[in-house]
Protein backbone atom coordinates (compact mmCIF):
# COMPACT_ATOMS: atom_id res chain seq x y z
CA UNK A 1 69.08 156.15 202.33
CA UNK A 2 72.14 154.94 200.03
CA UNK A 3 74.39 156.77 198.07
CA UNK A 4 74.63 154.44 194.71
CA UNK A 5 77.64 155.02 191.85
CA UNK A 6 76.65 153.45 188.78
CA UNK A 7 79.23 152.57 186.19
CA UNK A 8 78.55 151.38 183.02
CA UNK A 9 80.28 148.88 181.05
CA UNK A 10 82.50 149.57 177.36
CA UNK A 11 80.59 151.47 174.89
CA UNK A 12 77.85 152.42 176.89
CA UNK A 13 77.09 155.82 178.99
CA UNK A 14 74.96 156.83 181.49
CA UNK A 15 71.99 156.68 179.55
CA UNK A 16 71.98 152.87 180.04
CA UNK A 17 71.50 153.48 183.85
CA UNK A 18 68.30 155.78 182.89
CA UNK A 19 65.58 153.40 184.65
CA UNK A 20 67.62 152.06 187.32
CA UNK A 21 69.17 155.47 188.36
CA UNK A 22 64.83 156.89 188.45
CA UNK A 23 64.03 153.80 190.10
CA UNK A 24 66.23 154.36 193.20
CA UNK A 25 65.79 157.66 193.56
CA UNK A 26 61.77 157.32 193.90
CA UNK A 27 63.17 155.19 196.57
CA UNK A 28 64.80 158.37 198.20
CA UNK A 29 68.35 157.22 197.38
CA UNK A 30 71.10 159.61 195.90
CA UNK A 31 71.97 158.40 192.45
CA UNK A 32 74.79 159.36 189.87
CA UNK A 33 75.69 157.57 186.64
CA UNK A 34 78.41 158.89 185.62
CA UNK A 35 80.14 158.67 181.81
CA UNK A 36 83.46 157.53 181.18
CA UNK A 37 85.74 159.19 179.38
CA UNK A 38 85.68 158.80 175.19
CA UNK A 39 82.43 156.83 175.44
CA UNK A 40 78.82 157.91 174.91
CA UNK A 41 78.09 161.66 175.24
CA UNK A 42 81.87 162.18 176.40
CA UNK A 43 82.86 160.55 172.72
CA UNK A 44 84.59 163.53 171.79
CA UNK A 45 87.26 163.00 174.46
CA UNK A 46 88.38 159.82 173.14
CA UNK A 47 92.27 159.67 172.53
CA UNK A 48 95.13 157.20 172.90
CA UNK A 49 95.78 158.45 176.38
CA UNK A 50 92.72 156.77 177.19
CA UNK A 51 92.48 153.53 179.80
CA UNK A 52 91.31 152.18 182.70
CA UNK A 53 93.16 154.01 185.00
CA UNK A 54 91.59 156.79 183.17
CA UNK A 55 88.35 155.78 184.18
CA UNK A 56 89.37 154.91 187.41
CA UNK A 57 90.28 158.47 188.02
CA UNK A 58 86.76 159.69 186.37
CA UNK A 59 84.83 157.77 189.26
CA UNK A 60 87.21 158.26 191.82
CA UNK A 61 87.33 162.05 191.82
CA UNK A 62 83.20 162.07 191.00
CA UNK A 63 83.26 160.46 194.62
CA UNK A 64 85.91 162.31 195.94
CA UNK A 65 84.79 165.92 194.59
CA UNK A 66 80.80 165.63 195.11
CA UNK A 67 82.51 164.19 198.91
CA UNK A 68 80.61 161.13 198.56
CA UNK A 69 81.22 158.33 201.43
CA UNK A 70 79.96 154.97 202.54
CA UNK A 71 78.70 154.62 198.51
CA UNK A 72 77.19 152.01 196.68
CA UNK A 73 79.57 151.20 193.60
CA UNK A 74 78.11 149.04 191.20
CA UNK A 75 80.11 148.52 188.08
CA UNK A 76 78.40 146.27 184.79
CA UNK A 77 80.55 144.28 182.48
CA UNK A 78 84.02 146.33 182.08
CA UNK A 79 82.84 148.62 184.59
CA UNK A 80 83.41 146.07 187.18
CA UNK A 81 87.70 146.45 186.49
CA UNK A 82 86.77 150.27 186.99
CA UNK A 83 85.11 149.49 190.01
CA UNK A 84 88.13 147.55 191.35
CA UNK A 85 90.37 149.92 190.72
CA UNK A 86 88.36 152.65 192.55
CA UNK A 87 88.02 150.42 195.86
CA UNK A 88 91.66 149.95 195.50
CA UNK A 89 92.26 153.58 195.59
CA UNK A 90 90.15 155.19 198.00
CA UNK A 91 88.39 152.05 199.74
CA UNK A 92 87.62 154.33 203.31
CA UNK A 93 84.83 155.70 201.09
CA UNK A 94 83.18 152.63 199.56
CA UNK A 95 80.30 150.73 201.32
CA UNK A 96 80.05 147.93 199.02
CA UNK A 97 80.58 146.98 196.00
CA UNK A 98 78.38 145.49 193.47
CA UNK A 99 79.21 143.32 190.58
CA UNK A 100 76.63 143.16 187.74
CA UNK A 101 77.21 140.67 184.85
CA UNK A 102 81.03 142.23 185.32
CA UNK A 103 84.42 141.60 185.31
CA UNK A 104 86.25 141.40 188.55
CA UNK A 105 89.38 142.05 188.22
CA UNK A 106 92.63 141.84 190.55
CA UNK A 107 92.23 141.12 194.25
CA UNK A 108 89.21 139.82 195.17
CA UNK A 109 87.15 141.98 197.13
CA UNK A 110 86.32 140.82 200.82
CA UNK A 111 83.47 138.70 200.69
CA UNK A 112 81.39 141.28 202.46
CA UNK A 113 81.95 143.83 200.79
CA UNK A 114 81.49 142.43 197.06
CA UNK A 115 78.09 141.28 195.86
CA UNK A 116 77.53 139.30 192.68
CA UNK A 117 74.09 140.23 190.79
């Protein structure tokens, strides 16, 4: 089975992921939505300080701490600059990356490795 990381887009959390995230894991697959910081249920975080790189770091050490690998990282909307980033940083433990109604942003990903839904 996959391991999928599912990042939302601005001004969501992980609730929006709710049927998705059940849907795969009935399907056996390991699942985690994670919040970015100052948005949703983590709203009392938000500051200044606050920006993508940010949010980079809040999915890259999710990944790096639960010692995910070969993992699924879909991003929606701004989630997909997020998503970028992430690949950028620790790409030996992505698998592929998916790109939902999102931003791409940077260096396009190799072509096998990105996949536009």
């Amino acid at each position: 089975m996959s391991t999928y990381v599912l990042v939302h887009g601005a001004w969501h959390g992980s609730w929006c992921w709710k049927r998705v995230r059940k849907a795969l894991q009935a399907r056996g697959h390991e699942v985690f939505t994670p919040t970015l910081t100052g948005v949703g249920e983590r709203s009392h975080l938000l500051s200044r300080d606050i920006n993508l790189d940010t949010h980079i770091d809040d999915i890259g050490n999710l990944i790096q701490w639960e010692e995910l690998s070969d993992v699924v990282l879909c991003g929606h909307s701004y989630g997909g600059c997020v998503i970028s980033g992430v690949a950028d940083r620790i790409p030996d433990r992505i698998g592929a990356l998916v790109y939902l109604d999102a931003f791409v942003s940077g260096e396009r990903p190799e072509p096998a490795r990105c996949s536009a839904a």
